[in-house]
N, C-alpha and C. Protein backbone atom coordinates (compact mmCIF):
# COMPACT_ATOMS: atom_id res chain seq x y z
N UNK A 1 62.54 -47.77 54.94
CA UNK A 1 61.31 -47.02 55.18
C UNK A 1 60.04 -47.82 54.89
N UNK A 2 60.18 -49.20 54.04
CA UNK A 2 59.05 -49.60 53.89
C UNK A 2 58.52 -50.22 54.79
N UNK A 3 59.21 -50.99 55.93
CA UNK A 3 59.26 -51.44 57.00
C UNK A 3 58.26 -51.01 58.12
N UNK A 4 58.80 -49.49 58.09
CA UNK A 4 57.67 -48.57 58.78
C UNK A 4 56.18 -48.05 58.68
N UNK A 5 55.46 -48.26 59.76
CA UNK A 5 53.98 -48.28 59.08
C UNK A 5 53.45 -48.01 60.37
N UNK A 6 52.14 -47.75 60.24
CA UNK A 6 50.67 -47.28 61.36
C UNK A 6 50.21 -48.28 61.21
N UNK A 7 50.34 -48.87 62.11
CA UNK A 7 48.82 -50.08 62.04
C UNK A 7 47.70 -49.98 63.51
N UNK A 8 46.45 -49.83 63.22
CA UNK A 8 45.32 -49.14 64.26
C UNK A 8 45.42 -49.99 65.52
N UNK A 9 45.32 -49.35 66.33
CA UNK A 9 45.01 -50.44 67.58
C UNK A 9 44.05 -51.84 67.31
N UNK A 10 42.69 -51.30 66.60
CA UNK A 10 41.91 -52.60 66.66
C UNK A 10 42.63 -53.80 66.34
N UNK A 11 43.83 -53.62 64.97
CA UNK A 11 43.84 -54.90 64.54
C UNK A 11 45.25 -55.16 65.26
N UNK A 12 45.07 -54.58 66.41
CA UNK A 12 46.57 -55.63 66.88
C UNK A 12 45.42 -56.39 68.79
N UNK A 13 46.42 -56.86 68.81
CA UNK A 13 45.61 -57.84 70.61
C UNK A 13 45.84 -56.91 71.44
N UNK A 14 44.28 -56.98 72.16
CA UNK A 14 43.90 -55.86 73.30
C UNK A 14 44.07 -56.03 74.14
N UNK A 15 45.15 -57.02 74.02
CA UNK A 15 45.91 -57.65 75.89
C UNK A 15 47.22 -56.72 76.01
N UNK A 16 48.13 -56.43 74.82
CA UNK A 16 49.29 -55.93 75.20
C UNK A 16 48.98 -54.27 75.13
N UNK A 17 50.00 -54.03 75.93
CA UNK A 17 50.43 -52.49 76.61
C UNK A 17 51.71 -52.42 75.55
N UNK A 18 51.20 -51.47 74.82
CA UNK A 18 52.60 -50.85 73.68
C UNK A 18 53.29 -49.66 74.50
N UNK A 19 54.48 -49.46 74.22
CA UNK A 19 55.30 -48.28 75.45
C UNK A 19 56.45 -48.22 74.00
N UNK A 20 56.85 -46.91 73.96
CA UNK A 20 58.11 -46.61 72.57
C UNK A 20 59.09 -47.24 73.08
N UNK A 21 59.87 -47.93 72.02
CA UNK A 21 60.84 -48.43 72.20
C UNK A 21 60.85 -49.80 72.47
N UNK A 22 59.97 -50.48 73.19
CA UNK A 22 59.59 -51.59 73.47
C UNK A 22 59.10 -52.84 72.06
N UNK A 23 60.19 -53.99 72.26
CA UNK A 23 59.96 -55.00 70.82
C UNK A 23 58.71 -55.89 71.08
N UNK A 24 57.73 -56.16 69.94
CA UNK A 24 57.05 -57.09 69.88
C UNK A 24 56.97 -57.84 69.07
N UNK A 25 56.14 -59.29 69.23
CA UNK A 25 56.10 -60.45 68.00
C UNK A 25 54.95 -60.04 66.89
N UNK A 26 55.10 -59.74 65.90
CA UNK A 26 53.98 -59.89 65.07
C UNK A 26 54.17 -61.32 63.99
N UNK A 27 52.57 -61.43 63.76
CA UNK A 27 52.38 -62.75 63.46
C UNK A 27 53.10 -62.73 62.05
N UNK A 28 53.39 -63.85 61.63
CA UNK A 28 53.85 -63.50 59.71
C UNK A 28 53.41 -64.77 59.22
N UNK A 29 53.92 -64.96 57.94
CA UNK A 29 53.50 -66.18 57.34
C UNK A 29 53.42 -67.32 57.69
N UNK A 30 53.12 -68.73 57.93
CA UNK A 30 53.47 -69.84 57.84
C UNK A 30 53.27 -70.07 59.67
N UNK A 31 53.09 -69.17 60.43
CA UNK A 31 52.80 -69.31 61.73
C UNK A 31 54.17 -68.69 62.60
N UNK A 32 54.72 -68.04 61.85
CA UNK A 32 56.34 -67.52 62.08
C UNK A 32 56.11 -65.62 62.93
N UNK A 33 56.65 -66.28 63.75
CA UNK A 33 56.82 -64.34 64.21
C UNK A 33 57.67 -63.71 63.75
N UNK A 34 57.54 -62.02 63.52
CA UNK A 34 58.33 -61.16 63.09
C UNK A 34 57.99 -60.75 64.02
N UNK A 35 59.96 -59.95 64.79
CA UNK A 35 59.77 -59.10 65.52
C UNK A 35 59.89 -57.20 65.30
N UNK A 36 59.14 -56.80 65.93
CA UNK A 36 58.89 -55.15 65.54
C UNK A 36 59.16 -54.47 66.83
N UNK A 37 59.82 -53.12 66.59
CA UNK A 37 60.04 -52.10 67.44
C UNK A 37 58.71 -50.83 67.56
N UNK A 38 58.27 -51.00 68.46
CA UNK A 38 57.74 -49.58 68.48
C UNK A 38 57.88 -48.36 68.91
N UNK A 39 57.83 -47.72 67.64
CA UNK A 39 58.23 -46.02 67.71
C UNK A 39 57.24 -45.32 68.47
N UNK A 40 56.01 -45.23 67.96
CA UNK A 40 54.82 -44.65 69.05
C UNK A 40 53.77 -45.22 69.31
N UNK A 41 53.31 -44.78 70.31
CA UNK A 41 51.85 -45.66 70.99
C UNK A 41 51.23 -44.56 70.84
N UNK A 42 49.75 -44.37 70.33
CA UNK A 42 49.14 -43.33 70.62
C UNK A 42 47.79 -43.82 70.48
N UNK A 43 46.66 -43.24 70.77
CA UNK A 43 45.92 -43.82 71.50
C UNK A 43 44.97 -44.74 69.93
N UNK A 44 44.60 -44.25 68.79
CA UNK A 44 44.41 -44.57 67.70
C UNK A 44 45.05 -45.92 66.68
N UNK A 45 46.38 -45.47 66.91
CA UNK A 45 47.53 -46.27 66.00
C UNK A 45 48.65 -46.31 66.77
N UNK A 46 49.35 -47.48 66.17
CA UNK A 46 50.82 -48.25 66.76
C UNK A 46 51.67 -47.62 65.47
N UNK A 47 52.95 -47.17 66.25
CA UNK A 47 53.56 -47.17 64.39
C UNK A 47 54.84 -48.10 64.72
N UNK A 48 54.86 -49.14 64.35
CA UNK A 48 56.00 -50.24 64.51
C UNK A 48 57.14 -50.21 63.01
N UNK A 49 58.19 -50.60 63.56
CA UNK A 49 59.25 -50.72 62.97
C UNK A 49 60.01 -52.36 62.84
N UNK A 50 59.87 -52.46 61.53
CA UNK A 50 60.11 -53.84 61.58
C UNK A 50 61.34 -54.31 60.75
N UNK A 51 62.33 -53.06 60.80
CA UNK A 51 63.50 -53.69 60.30
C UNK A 51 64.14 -54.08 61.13
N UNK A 52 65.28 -54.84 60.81
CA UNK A 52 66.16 -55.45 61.94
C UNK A 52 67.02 -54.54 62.83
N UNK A 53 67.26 -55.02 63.99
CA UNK A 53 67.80 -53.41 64.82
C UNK A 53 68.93 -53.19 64.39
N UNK A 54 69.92 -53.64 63.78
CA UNK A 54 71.27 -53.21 63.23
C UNK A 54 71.14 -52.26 61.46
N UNK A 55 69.95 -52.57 61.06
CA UNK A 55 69.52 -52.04 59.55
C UNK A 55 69.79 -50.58 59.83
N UNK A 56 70.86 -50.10 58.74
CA UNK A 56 71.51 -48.69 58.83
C UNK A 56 72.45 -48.33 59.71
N UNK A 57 72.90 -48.96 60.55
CA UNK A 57 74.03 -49.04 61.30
C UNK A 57 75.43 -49.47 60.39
N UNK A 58 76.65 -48.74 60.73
CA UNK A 58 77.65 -49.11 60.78
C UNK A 58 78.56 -50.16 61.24
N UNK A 59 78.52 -51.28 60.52
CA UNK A 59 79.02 -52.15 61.64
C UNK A 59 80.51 -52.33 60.98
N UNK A 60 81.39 -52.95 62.35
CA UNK A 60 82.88 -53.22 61.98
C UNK A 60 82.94 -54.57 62.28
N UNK A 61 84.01 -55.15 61.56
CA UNK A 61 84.49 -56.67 61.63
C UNK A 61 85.74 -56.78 62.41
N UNK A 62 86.01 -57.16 63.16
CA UNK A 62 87.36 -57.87 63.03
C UNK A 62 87.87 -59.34 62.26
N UNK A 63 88.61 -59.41 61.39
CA UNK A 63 88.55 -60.61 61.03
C UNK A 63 90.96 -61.66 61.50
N UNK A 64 90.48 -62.54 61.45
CA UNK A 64 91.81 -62.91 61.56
C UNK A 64 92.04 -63.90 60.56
N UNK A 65 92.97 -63.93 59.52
CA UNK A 65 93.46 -64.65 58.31
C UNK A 65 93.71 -65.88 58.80
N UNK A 66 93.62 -67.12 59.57
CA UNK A 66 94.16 -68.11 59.71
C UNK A 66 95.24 -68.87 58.62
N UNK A 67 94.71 -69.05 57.40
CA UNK A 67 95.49 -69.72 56.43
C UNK A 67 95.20 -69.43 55.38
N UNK A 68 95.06 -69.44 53.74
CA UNK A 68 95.34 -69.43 52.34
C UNK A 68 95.08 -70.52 51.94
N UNK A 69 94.16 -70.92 51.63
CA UNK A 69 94.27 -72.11 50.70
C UNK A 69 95.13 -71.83 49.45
């Protein structure tokens, strides 16, 4: 949940078209992108989601034993 946040239109670039569901790059440290999901566009605020898309999912392994050390 901390992940999740409003951030205003002004401070994101007035070139892109936000649409729900749709991933974008946000800038991060060191010149590195983080990518974010957005939940809603509304005309004020973005509310992006920036955990990873598998975070809270169930995932399964298959694994196969080759050998024992």
């Amino acid at each position: 949940p901390e992940l999740i946040g409003k951030i205003p239109r002004n401070a994101l670039p007035t070139t892109m078209e936000f649409k729900e569901g749709m991933m974008v790059a946000l800038p991060g440290p060191g010149g590195a992108q983080k990518p974010a999901r957005v939940i809603k566009a509304l005309d004020d605020f973005v509310v992006l989601d920036q955990n990873h898309p598998l975070a809270g999912k169930n995932l399964v392994y298959r694994v196969r034993v080759m050998r024992i050390a």
